[in-house]
PDB file of N, CA and C in Angstrom:
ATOM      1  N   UNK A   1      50.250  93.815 191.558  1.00  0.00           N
ATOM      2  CA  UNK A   1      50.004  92.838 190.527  1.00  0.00           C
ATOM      3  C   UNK A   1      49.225  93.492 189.395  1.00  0.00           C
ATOM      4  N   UNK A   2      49.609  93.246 188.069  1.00  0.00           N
ATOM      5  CA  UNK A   2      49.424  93.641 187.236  1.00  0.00           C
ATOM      6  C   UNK A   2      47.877  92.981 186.514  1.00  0.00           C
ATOM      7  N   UNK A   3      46.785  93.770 186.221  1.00  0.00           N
ATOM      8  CA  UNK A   3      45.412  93.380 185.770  1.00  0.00           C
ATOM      9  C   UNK A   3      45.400  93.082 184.324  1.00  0.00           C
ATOM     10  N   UNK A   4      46.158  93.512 183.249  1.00  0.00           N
ATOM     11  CA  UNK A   4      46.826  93.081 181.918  1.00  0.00           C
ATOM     12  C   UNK A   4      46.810  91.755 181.794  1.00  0.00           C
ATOM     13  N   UNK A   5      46.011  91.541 180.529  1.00  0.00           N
ATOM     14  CA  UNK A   5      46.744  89.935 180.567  1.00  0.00           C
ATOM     15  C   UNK A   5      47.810  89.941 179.281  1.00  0.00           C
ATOM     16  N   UNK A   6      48.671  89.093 179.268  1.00  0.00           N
ATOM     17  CA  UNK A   6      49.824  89.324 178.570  1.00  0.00           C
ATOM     18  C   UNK A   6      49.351  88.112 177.080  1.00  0.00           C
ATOM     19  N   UNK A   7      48.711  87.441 177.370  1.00  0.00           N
ATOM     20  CA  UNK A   7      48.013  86.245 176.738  1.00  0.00           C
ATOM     21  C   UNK A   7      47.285  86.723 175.407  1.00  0.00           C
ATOM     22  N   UNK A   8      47.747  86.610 174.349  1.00  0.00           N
ATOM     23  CA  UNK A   8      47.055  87.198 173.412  1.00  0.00           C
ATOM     24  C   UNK A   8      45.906  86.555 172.780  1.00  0.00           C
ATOM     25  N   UNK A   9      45.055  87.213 172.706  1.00  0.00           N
ATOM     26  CA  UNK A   9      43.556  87.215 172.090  1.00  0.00           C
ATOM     27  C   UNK A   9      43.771  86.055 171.646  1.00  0.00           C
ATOM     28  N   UNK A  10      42.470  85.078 171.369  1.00  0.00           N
ATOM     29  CA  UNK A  10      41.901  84.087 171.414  1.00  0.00           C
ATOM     30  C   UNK A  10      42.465  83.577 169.568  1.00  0.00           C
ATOM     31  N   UNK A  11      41.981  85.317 169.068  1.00  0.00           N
ATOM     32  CA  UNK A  11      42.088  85.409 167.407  1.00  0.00           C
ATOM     33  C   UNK A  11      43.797  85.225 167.115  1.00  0.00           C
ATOM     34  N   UNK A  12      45.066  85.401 167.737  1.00  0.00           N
ATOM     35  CA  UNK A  12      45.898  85.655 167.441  1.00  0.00           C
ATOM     36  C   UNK A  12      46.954  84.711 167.671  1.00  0.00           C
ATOM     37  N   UNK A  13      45.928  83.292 168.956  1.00  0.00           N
ATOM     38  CA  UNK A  13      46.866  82.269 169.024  1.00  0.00           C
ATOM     39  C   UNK A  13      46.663  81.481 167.716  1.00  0.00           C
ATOM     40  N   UNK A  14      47.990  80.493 168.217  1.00  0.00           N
ATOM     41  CA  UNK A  14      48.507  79.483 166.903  1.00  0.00           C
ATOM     42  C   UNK A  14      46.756  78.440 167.426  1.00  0.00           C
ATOM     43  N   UNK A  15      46.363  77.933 165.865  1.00  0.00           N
ATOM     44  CA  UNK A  15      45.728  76.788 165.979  1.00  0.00           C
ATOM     45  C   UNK A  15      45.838  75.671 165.928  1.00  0.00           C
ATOM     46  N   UNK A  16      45.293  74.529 166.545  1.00  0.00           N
ATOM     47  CA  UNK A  16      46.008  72.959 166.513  1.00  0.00           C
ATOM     48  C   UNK A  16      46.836  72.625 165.508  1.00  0.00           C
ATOM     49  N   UNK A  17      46.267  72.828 164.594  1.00  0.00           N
ATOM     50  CA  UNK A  17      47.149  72.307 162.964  1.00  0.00           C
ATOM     51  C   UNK A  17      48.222  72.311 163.023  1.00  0.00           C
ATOM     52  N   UNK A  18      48.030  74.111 163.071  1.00  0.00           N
ATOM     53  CA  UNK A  18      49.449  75.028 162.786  1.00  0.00           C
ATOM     54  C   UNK A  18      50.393  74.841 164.070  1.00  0.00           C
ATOM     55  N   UNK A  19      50.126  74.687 165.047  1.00  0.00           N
ATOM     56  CA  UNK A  19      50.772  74.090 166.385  1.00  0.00           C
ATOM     57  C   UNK A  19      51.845  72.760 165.856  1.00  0.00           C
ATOM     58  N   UNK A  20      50.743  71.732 165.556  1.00  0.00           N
ATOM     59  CA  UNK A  20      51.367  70.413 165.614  1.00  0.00           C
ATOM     60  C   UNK A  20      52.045  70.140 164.270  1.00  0.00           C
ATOM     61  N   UNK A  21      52.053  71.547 163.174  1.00  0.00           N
ATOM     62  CA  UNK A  21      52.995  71.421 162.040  1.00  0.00           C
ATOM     63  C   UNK A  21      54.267  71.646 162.223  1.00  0.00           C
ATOM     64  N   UNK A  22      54.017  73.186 163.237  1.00  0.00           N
ATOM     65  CA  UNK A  22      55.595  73.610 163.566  1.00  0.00           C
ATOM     66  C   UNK A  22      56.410  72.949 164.524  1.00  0.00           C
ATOM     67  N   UNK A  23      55.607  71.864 165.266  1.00  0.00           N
ATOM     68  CA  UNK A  23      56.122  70.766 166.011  1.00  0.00           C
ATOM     69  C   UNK A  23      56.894  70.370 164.988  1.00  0.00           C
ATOM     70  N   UNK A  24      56.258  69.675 164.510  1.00  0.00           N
ATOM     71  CA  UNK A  24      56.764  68.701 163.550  1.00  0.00           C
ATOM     72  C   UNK A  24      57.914  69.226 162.856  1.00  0.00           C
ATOM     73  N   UNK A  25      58.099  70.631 162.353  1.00  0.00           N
ATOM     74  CA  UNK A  25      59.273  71.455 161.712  1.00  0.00           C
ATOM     75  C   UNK A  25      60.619  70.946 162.662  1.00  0.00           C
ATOM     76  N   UNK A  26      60.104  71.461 163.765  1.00  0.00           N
ATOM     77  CA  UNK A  26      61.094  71.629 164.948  1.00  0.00           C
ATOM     78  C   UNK A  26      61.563  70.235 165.150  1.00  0.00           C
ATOM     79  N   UNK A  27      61.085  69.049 165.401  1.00  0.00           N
ATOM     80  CA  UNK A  27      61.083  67.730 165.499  1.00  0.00           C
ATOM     81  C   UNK A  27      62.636  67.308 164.416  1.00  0.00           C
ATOM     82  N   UNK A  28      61.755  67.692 163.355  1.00  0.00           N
ATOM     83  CA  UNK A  28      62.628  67.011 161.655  1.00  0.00           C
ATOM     84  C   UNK A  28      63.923  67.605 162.381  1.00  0.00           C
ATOM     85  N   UNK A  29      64.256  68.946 162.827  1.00  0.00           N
ATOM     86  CA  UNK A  29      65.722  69.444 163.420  1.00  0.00           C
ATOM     87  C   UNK A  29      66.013  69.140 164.583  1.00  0.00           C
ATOM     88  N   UNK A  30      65.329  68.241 164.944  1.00  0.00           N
ATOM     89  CA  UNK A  30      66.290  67.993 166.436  1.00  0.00           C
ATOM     90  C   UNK A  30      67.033  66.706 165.970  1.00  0.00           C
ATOM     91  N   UNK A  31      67.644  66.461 165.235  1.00  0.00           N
ATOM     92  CA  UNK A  31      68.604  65.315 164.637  1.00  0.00           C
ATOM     93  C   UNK A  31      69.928  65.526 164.583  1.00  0.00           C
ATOM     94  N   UNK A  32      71.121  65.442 164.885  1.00  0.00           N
ATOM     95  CA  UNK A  32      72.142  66.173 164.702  1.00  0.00           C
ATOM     96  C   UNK A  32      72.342  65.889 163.101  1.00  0.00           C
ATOM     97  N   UNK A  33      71.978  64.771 162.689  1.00  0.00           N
ATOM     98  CA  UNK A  33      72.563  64.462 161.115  1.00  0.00           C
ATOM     99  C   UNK A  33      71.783  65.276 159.934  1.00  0.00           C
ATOM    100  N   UNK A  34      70.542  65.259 160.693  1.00  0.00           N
ATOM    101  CA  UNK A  34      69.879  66.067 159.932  1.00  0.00           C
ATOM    102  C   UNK A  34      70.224  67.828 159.802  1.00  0.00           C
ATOM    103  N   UNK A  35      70.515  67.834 161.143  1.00  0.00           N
ATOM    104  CA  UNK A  35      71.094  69.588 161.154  1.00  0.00           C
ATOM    105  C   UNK A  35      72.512  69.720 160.299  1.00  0.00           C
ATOM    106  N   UNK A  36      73.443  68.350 160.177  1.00  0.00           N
ATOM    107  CA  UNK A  36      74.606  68.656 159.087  1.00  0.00           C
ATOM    108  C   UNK A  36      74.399  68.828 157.701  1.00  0.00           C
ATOM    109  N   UNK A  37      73.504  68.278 157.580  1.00  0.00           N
ATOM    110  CA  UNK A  37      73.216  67.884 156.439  1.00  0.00           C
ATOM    111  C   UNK A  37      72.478  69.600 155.314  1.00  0.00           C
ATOM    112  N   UNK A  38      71.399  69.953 156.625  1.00  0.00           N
ATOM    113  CA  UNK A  38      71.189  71.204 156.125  1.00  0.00           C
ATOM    114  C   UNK A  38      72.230  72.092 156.521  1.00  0.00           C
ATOM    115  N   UNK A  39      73.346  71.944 157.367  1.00  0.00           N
ATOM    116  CA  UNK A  39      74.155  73.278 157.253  1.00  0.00           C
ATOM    117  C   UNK A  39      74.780  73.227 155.726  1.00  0.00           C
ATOM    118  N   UNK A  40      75.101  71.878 155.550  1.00  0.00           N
ATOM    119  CA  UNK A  40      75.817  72.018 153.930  1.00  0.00           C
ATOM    120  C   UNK A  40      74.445  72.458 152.827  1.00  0.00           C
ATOM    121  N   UNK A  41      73.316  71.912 152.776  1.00  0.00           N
ATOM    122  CA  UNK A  41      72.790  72.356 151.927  1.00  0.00           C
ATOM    123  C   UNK A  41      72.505  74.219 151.701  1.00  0.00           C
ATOM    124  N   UNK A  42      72.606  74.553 152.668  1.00  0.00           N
ATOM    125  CA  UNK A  42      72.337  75.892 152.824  1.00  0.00           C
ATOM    126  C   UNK A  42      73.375  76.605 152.643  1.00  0.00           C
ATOM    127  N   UNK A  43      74.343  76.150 152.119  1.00  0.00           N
ATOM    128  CA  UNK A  43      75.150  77.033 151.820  1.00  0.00           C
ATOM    129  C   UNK A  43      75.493  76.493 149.803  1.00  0.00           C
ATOM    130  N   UNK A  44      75.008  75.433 149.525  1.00  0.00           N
ATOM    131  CA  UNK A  44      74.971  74.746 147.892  1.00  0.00           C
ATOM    132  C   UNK A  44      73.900  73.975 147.500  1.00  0.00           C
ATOM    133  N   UNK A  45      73.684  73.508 146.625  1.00  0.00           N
ATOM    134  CA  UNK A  45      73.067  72.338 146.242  1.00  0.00           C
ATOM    135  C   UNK A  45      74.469  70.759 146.308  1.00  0.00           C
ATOM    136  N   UNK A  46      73.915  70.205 146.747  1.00  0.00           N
ATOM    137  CA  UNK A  46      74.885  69.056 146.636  1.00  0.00           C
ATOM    138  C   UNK A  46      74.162  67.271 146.547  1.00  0.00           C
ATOM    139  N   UNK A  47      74.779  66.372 145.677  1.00  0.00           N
ATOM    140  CA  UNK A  47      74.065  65.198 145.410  1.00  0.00           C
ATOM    141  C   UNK A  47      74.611  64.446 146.498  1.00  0.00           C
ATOM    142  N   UNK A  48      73.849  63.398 146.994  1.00  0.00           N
ATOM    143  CA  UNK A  48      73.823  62.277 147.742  1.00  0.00           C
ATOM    144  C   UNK A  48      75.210  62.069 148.235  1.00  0.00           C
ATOM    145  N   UNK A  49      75.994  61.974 147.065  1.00  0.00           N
ATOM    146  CA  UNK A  49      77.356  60.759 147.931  1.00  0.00           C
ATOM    147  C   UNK A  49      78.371  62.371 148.197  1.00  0.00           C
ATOM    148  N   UNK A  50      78.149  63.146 148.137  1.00  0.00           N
ATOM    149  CA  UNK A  50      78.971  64.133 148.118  1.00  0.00           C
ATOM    150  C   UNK A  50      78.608  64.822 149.726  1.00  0.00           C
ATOM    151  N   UNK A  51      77.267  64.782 150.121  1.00  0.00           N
ATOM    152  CA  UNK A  51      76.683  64.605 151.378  1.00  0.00           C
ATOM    153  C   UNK A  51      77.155  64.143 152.337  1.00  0.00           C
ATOM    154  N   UNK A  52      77.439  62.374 151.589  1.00  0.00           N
ATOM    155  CA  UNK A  52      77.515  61.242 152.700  1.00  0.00           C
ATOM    156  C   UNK A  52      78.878  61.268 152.710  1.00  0.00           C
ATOM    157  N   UNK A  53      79.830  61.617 152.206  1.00  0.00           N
ATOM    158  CA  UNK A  53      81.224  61.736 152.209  1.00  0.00           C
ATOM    159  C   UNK A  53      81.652  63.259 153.152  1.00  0.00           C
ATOM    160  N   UNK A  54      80.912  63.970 153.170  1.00  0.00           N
ATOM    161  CA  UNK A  54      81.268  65.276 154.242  1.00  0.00           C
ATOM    162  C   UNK A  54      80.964  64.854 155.332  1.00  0.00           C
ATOM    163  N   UNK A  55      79.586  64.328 155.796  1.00  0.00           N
ATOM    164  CA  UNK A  55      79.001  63.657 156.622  1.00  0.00           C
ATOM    165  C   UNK A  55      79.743  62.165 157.539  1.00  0.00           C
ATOM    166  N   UNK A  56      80.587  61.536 156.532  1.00  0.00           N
ATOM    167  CA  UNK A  56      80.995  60.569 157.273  1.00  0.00           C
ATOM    168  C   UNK A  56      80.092  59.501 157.765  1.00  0.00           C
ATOM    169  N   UNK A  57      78.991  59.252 156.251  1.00  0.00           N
ATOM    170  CA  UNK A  57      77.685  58.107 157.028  1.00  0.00           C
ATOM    171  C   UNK A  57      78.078  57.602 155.735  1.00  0.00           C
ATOM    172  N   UNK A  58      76.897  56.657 155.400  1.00  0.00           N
ATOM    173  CA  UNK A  58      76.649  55.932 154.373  1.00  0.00           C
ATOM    174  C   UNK A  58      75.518  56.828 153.260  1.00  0.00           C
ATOM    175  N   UNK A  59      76.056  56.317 152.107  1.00  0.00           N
ATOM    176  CA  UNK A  59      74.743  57.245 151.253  1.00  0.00           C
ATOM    177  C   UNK A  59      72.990  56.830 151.691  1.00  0.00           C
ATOM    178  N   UNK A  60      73.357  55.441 151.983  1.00  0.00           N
ATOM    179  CA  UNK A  60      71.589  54.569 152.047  1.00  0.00           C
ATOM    180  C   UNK A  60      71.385  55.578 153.392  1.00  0.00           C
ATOM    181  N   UNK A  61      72.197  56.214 155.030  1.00  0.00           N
ATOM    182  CA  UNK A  61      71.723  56.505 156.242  1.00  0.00           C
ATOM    183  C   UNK A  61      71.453  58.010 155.377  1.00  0.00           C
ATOM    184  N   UNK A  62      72.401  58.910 154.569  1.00  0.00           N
ATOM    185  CA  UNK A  62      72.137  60.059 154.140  1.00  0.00           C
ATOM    186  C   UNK A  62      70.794  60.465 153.308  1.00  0.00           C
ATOM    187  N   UNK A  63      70.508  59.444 152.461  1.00  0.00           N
ATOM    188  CA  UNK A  63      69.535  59.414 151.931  1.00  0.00           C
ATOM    189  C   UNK A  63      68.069  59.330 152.581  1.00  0.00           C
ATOM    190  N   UNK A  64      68.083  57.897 153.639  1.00  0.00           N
ATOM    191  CA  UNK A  64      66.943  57.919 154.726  1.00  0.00           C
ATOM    192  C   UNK A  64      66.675  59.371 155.394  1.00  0.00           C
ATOM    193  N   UNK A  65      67.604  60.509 155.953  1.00  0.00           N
ATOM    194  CA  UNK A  65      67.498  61.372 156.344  1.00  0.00           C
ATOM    195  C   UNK A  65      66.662  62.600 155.389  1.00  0.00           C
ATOM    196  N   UNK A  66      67.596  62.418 154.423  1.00  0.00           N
ATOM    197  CA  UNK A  66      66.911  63.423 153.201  1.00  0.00           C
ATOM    198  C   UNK A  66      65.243  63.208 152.507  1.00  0.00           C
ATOM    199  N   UNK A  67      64.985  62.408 153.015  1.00  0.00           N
ATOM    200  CA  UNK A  67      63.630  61.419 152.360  1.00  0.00           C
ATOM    201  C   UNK A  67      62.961  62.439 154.038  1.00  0.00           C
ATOM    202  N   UNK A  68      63.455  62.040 155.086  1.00  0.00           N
ATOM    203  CA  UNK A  68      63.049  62.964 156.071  1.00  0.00           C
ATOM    204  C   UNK A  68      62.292  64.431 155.762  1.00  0.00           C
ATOM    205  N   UNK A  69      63.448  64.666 155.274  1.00  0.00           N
ATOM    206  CA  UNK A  69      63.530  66.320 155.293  1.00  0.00           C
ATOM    207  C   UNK A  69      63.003  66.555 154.512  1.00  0.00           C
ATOM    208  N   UNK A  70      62.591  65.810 153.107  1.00  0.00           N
ATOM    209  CA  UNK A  70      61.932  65.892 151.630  1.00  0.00           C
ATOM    210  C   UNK A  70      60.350  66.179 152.472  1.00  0.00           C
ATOM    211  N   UNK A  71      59.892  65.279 152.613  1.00  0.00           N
ATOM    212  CA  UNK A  71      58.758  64.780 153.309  1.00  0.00           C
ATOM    213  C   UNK A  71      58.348  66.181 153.925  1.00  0.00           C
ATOM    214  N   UNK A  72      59.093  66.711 154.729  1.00  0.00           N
ATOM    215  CA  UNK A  72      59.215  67.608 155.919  1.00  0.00           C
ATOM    216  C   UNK A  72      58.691  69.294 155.102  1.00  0.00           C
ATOM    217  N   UNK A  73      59.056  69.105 153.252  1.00  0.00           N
ATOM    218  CA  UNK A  73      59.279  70.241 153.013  1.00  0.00           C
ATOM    219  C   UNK A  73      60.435  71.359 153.081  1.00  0.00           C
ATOM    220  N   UNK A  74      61.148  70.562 153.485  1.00  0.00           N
ATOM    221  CA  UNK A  74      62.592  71.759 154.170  1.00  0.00           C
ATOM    222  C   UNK A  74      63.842  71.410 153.289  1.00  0.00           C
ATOM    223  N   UNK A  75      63.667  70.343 152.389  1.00  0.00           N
ATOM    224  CA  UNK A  75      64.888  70.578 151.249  1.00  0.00           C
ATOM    225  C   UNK A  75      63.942  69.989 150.446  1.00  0.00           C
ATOM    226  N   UNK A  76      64.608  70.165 148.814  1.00  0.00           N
ATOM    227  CA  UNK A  76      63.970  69.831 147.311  1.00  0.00           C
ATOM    228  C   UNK A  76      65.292  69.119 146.892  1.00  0.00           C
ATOM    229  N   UNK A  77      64.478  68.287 145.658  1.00  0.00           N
ATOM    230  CA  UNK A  77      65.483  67.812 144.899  1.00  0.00           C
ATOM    231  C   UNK A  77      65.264  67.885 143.576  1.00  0.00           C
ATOM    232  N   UNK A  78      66.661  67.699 142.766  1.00  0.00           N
ATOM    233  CA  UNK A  78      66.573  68.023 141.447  1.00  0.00           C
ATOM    234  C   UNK A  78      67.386  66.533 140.881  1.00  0.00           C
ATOM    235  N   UNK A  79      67.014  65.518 140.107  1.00  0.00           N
ATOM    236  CA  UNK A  79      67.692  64.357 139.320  1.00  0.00           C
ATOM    237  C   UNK A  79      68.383  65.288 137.704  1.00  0.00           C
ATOM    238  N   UNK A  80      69.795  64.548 137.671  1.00  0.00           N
ATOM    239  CA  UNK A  80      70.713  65.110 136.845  1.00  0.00           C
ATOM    240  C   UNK A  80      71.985  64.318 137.090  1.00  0.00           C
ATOM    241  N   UNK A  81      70.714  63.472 135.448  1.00  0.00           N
ATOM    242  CA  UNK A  81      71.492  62.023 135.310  1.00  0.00           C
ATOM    243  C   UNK A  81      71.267  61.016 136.403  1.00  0.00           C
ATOM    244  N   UNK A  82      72.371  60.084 136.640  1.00  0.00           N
ATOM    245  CA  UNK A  82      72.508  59.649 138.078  1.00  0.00           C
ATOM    246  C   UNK A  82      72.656  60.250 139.000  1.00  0.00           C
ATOM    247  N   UNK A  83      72.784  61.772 139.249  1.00  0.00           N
ATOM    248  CA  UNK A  83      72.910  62.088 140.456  1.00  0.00           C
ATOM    249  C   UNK A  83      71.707  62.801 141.107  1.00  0.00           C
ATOM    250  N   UNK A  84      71.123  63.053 141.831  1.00  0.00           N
ATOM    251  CA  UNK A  84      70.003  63.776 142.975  1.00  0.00           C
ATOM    252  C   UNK A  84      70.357  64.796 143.841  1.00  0.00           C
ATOM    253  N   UNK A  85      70.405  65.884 143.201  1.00  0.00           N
ATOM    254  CA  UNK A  85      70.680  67.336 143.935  1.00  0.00           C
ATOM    255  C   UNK A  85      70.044  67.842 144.710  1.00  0.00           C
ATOM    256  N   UNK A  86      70.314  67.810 146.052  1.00  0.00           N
ATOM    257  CA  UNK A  86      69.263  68.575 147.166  1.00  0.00           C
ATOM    258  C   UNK A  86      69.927  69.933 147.808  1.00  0.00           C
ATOM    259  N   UNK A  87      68.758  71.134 148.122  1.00  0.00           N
ATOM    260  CA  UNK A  87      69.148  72.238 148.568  1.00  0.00           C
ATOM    261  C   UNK A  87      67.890  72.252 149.292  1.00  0.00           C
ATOM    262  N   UNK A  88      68.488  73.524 150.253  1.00  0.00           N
ATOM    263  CA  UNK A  88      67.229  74.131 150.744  1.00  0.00           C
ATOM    264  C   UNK A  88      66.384  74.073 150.206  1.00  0.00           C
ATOM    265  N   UNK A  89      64.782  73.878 150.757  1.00  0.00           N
ATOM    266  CA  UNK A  89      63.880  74.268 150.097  1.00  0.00           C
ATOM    267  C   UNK A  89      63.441  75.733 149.608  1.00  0.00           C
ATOM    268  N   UNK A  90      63.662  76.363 150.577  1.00  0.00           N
ATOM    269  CA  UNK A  90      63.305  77.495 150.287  1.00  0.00           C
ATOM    270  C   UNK A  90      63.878  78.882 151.447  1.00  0.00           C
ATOM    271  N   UNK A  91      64.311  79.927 151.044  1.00  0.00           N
ATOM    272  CA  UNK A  91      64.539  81.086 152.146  1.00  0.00           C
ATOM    273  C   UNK A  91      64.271  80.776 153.514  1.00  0.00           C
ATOM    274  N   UNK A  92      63.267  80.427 154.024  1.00  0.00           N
ATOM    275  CA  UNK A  92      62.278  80.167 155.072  1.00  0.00           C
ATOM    276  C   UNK A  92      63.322  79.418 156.131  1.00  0.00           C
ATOM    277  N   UNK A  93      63.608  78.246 155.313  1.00  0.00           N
ATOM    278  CA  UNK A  93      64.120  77.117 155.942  1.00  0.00           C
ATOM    279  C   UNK A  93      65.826  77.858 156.193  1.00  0.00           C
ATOM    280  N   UNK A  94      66.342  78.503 155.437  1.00  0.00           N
ATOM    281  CA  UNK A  94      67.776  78.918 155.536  1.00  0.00           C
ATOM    282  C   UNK A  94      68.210  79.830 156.740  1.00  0.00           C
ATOM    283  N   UNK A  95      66.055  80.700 156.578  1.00  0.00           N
ATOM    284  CA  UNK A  95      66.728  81.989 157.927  1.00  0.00           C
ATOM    285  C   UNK A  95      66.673  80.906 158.893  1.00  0.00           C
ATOM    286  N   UNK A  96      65.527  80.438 159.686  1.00  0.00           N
ATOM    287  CA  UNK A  96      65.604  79.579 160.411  1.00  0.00           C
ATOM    288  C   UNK A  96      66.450  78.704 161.047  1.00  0.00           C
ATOM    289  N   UNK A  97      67.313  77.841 159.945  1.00  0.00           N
ATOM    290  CA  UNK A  97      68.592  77.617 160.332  1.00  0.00           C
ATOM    291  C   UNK A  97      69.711  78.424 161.222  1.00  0.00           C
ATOM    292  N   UNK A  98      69.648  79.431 160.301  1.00  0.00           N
ATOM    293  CA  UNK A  98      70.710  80.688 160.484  1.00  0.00           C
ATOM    294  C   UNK A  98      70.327  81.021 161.940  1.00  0.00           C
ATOM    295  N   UNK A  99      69.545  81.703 161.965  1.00  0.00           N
ATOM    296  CA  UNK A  99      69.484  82.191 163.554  1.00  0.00           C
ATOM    297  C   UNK A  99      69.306  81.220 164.449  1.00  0.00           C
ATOM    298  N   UNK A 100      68.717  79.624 164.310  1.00  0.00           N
ATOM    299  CA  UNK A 100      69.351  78.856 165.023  1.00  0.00           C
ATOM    300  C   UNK A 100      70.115  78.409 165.885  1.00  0.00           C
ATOM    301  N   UNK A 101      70.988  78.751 164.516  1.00  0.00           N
ATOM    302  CA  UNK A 101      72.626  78.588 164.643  1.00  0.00           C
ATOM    303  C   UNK A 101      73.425  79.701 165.436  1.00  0.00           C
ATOM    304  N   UNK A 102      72.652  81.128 165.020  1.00  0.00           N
ATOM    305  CA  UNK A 102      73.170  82.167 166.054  1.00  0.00           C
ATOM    306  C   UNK A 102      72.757  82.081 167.103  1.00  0.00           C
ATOM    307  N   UNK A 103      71.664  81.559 167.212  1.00  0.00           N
ATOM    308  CA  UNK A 103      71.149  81.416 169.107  1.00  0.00           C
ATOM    309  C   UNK A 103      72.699  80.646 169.403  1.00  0.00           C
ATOM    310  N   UNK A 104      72.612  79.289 168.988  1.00  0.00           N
ATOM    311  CA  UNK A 104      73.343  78.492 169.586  1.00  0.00           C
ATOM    312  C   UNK A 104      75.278  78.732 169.886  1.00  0.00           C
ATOM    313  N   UNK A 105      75.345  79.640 168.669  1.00  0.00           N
ATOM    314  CA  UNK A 105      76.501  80.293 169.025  1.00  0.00           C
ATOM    315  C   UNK A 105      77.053  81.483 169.982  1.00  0.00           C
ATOM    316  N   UNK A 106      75.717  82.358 169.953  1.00  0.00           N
ATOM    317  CA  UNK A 106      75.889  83.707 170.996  1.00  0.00           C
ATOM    318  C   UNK A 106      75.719  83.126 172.163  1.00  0.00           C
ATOM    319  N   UNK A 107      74.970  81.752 173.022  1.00  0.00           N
ATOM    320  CA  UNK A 107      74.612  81.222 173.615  1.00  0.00           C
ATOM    321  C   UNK A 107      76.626  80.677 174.273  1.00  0.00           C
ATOM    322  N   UNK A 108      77.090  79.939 173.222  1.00  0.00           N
ATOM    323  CA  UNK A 108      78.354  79.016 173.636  1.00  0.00           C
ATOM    324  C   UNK A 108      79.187  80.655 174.167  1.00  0.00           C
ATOM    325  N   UNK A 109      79.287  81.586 173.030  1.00  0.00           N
ATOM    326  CA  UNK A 109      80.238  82.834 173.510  1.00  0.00           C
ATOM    327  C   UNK A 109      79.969  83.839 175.017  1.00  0.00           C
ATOM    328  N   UNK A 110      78.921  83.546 175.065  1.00  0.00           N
ATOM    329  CA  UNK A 110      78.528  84.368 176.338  1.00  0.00           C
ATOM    330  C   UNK A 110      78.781  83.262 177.507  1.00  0.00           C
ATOM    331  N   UNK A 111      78.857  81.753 177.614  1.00  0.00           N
ATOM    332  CA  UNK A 111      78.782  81.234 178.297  1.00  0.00           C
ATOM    333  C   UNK A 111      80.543  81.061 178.572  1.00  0.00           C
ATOM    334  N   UNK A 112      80.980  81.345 177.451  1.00  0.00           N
ATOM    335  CA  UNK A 112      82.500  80.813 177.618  1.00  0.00           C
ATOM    336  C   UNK A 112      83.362  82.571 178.848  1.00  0.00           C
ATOM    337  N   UNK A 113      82.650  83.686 177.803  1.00  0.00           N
ATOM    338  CA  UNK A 113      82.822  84.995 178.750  1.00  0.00           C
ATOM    339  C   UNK A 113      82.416  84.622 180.160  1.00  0.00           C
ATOM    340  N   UNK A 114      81.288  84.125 180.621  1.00  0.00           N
ATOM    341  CA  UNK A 114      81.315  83.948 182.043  1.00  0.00           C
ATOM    342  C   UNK A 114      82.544  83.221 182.676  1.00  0.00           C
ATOM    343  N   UNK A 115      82.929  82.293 181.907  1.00  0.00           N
ATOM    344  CA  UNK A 115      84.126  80.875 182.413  1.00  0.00           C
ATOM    345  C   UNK A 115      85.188  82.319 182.491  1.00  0.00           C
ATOM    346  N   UNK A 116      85.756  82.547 181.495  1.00  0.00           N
ATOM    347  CA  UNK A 116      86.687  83.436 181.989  1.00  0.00           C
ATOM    348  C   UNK A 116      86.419  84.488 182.910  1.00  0.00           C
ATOM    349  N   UNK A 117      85.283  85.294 182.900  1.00  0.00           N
ATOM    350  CA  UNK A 117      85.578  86.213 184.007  1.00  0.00           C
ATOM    351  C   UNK A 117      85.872  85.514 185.628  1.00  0.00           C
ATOM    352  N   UNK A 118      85.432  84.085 185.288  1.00  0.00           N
ATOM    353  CA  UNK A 118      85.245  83.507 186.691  1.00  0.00           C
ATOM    354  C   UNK A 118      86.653  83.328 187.010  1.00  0.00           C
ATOM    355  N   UNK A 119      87.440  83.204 185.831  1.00  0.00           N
ATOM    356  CA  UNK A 119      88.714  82.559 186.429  1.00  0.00           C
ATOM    357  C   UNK A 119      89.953  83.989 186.869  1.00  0.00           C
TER     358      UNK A 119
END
């Protein structure tokens, strides 16, 4: 048994705040509508009904979500005219997504390689 502790210094853990912020990050994405919503933003800026029409909701459920995510920090918006342009907020939020998304995909491909070798 190993006398090491693997537990890092007292100075180097996360603090309450910062704990129960990145909760909260993580939280805002456990939504599936909310995760569509940023896969499209992260790849454009796009207004409300253009959202709720990829999406297949209503603009008022698309909007409640985005007021979410506004709140959250993780998309911005821009008014132009009648319409309300939301994108990523910022880099941060895009890698995040991204590798996400690669967990969740290298995750389905390796699981599907097991199914076949089994068969």
């Amino acid at each position: 048994m190993s006398t090491r502790s693997y537990v890092p210094p007292r100075a180097n853990r996360l603090d309450d705040a910062t704990a129960a912020a990145l909760a909260e990050t993580f939280k805002a994405l456990g939504d599936p509508t909310r995760v569509r919503i940023l896969d499209a933003l992260a790849h454009a800026e796009v207004p409300v009904c253009d959202l709720a029409e990829r999406l297949g909701v209503t603009q008022s459920a698309v909007s409640h979500q985005l007021r979410l995510l506004r709140n959250m920090r993780l998309v911005r918006s821009r008014r132009d005219g009648r319409h309300i342009y939301y994108a990523v907020d910022d880099d941060h939020i895009a890698k995040l997504f991204k590798q996400g998304l690669e967990h969740v995909q290298e995750r389905a491909a390796n699981r599907r390689l097991r199914i076949a070798r089994r068969a």
